[in-house]
N, C-alpha and C. Protein backbone atom coordinates (compact mmCIF):
# COMPACT_ATOMS: atom_id res chain seq x y z
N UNK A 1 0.85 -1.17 0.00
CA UNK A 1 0.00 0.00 0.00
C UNK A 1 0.89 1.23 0.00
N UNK A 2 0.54 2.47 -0.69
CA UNK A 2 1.27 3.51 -0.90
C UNK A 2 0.94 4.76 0.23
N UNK A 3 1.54 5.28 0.82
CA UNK A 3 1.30 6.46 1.80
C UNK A 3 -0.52 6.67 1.38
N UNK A 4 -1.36 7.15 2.39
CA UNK A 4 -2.15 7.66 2.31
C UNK A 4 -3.45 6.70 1.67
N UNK A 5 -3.26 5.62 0.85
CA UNK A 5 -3.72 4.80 0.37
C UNK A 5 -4.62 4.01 1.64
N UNK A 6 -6.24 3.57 1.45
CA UNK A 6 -7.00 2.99 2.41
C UNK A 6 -6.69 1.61 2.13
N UNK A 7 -6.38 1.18 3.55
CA UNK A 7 -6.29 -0.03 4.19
C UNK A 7 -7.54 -0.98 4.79
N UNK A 8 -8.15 -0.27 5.26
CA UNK A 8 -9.57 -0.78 6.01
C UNK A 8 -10.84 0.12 5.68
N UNK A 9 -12.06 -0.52 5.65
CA UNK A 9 -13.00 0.08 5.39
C UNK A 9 -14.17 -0.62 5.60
N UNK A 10 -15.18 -0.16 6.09
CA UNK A 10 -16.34 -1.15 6.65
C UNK A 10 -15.98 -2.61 6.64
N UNK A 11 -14.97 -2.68 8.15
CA UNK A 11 -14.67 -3.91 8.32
C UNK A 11 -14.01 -4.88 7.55
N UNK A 12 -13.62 -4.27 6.24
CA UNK A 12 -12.97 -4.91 4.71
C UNK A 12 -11.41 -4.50 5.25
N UNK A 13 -10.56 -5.63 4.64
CA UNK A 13 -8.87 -5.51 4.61
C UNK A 13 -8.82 -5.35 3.05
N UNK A 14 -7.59 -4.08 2.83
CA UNK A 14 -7.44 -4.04 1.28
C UNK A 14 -5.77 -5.10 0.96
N UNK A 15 -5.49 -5.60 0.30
CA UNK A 15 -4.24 -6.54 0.37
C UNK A 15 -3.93 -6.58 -1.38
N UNK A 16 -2.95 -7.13 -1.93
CA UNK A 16 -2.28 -7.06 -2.85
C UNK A 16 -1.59 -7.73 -3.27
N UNK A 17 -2.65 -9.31 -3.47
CA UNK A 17 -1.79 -10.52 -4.09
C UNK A 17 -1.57 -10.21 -5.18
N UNK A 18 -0.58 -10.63 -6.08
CA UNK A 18 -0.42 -11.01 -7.46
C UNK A 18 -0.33 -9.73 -7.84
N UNK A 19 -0.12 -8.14 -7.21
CA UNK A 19 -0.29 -7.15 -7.34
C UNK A 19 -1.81 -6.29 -8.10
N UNK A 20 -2.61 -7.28 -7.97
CA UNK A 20 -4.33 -7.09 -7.69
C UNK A 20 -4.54 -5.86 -6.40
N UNK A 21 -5.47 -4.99 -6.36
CA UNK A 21 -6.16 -4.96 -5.30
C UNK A 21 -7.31 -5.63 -5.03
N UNK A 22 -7.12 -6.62 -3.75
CA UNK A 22 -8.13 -7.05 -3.53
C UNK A 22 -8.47 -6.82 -2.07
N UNK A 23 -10.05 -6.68 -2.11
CA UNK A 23 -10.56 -6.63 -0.96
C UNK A 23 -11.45 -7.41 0.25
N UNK A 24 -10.92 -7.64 0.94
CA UNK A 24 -11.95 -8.77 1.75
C UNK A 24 -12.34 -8.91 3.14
N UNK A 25 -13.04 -10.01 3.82
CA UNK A 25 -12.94 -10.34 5.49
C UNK A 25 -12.72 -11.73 5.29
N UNK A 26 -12.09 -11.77 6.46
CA UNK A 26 -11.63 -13.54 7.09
C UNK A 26 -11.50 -13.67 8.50
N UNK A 27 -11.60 -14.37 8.57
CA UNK A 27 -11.83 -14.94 10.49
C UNK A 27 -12.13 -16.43 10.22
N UNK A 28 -12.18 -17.11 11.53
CA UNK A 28 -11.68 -18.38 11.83
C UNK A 28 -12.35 -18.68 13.44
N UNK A 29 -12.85 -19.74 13.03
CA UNK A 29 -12.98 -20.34 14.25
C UNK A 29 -12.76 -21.93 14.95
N UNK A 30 -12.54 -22.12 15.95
CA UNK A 30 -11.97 -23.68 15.55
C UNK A 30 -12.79 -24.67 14.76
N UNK A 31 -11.35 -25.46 14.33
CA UNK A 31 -11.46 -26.02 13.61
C UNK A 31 -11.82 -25.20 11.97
N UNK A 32 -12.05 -24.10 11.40
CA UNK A 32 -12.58 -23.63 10.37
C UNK A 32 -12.19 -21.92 9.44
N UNK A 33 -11.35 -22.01 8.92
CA UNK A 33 -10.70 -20.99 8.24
C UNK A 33 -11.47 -20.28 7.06
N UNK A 34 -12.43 -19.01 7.26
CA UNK A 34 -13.48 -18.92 6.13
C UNK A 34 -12.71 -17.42 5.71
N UNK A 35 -12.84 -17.08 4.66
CA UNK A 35 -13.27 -16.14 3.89
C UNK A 35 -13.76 -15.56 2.37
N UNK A 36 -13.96 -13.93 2.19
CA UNK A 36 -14.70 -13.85 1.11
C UNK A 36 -13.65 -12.68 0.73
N UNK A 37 -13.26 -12.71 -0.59
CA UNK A 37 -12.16 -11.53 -1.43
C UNK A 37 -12.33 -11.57 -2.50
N UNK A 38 -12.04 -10.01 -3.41
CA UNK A 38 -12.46 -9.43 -4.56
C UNK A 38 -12.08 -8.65 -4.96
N UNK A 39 -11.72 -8.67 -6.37
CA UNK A 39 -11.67 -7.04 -6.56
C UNK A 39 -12.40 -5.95 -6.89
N UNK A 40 -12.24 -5.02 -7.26
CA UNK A 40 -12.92 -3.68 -6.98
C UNK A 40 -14.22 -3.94 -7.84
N UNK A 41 -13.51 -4.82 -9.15
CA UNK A 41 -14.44 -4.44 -10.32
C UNK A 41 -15.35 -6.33 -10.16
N UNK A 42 -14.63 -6.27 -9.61
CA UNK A 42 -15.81 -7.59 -9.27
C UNK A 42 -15.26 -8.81 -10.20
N UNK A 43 -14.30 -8.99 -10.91
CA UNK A 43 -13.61 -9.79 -12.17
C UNK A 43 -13.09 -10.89 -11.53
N UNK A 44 -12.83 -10.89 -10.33
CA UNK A 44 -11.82 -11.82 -9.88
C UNK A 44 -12.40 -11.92 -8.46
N UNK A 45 -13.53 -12.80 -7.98
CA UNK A 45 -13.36 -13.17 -6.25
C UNK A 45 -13.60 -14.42 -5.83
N UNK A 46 -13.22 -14.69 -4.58
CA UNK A 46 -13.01 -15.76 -4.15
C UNK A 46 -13.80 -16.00 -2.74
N UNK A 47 -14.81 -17.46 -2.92
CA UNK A 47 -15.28 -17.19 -1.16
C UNK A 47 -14.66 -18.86 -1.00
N UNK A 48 -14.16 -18.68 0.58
CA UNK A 48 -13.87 -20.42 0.52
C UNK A 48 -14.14 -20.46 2.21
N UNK A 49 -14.04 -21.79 2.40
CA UNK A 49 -14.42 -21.99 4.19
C UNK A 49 -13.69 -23.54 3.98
N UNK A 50 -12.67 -23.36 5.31
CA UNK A 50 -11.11 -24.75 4.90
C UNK A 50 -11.34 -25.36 6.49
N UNK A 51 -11.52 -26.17 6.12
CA UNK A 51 -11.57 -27.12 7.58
C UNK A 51 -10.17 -26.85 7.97
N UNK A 52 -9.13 -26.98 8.88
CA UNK A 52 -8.62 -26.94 9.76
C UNK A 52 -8.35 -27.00 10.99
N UNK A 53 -6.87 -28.30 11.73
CA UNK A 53 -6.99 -28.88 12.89
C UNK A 53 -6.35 -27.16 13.72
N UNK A 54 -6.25 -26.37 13.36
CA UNK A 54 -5.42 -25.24 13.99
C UNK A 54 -6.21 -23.47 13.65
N UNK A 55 -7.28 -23.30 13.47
CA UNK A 55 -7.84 -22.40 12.70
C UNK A 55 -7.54 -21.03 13.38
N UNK A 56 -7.05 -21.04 14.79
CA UNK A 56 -6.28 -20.16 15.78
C UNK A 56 -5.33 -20.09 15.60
N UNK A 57 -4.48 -20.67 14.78
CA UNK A 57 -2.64 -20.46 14.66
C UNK A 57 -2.53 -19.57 13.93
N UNK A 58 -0.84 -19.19 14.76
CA UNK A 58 -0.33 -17.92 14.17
C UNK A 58 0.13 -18.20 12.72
N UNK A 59 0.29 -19.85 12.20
CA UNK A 59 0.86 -19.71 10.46
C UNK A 59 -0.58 -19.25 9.75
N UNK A 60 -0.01 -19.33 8.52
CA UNK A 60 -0.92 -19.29 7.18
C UNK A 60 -1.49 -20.45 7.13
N UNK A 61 -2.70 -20.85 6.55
CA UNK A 61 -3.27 -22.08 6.24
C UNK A 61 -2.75 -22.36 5.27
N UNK A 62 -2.00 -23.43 4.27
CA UNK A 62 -1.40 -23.46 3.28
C UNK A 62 -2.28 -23.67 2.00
N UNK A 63 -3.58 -24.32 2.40
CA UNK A 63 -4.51 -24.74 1.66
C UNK A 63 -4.88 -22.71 0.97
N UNK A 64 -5.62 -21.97 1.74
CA UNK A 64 -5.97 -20.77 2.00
C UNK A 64 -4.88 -20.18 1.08
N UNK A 65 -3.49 -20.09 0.96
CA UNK A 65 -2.34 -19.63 0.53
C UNK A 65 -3.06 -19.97 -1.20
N UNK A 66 -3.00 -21.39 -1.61
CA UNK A 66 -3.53 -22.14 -2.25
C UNK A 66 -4.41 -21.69 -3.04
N UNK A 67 -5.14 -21.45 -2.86
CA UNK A 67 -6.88 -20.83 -3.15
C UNK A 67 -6.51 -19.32 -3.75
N UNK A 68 -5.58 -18.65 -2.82
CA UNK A 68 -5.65 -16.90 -3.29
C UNK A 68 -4.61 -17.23 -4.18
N UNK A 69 -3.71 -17.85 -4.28
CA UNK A 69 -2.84 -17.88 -5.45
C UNK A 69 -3.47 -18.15 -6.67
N UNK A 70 -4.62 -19.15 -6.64
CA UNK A 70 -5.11 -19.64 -7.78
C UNK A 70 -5.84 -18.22 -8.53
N UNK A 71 -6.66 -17.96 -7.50
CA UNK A 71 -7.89 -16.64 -8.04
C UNK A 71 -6.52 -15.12 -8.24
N UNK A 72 -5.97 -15.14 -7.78
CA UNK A 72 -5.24 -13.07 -7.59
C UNK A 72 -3.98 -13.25 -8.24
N UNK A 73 -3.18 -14.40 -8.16
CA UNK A 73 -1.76 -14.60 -8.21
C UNK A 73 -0.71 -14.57 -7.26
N UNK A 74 0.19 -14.68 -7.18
CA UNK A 74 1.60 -15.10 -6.20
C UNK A 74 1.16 -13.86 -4.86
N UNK A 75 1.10 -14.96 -3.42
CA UNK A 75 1.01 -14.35 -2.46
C UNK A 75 2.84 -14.34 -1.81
N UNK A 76 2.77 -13.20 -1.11
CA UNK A 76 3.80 -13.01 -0.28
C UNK A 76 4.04 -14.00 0.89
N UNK A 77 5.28 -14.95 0.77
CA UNK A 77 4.73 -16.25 1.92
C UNK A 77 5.10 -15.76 3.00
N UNK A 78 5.66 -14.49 3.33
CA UNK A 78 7.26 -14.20 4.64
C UNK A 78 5.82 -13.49 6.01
């Protein structure tokens, strides 16, 4: 994101796989890794909900990694 550029907005995260803007929410509850992301123009979104034995951990779900790579392009793994 560039100086001054919105980050959050009615509860939405703005992020920048594949150098897309895309916008979305995600949360997790045990056992269950859900979310919904898009872009602006609506061309490209993704809703998914990933079973998981860890849906509280601090990694990435790899499956989740998986999924946004397919729909936006190359996520940042670090």
């Amino acid at each position: 994101m560039r100086e001054g550029e919105a980050a959050y907005s009615a509860g939405l995260t703005s992020w920048k796989p594949g150098g897309r803007q895309v916008w979305g929410k995600k949360g997790g509850r045990r056992g269950c890794n859900a979310g919904i992301d898009g872009t602006r123009d609506r061309s490209r979104v993704l809703v998914c909900s990933v079973h998981s034995t860890d849906a509280k951990g601090q990694d990435r779900n790899p499956v989740v990694t998986d999924l946004v790579q397919a729909a936006f392009g190359p996520v940042d793994k670090s």
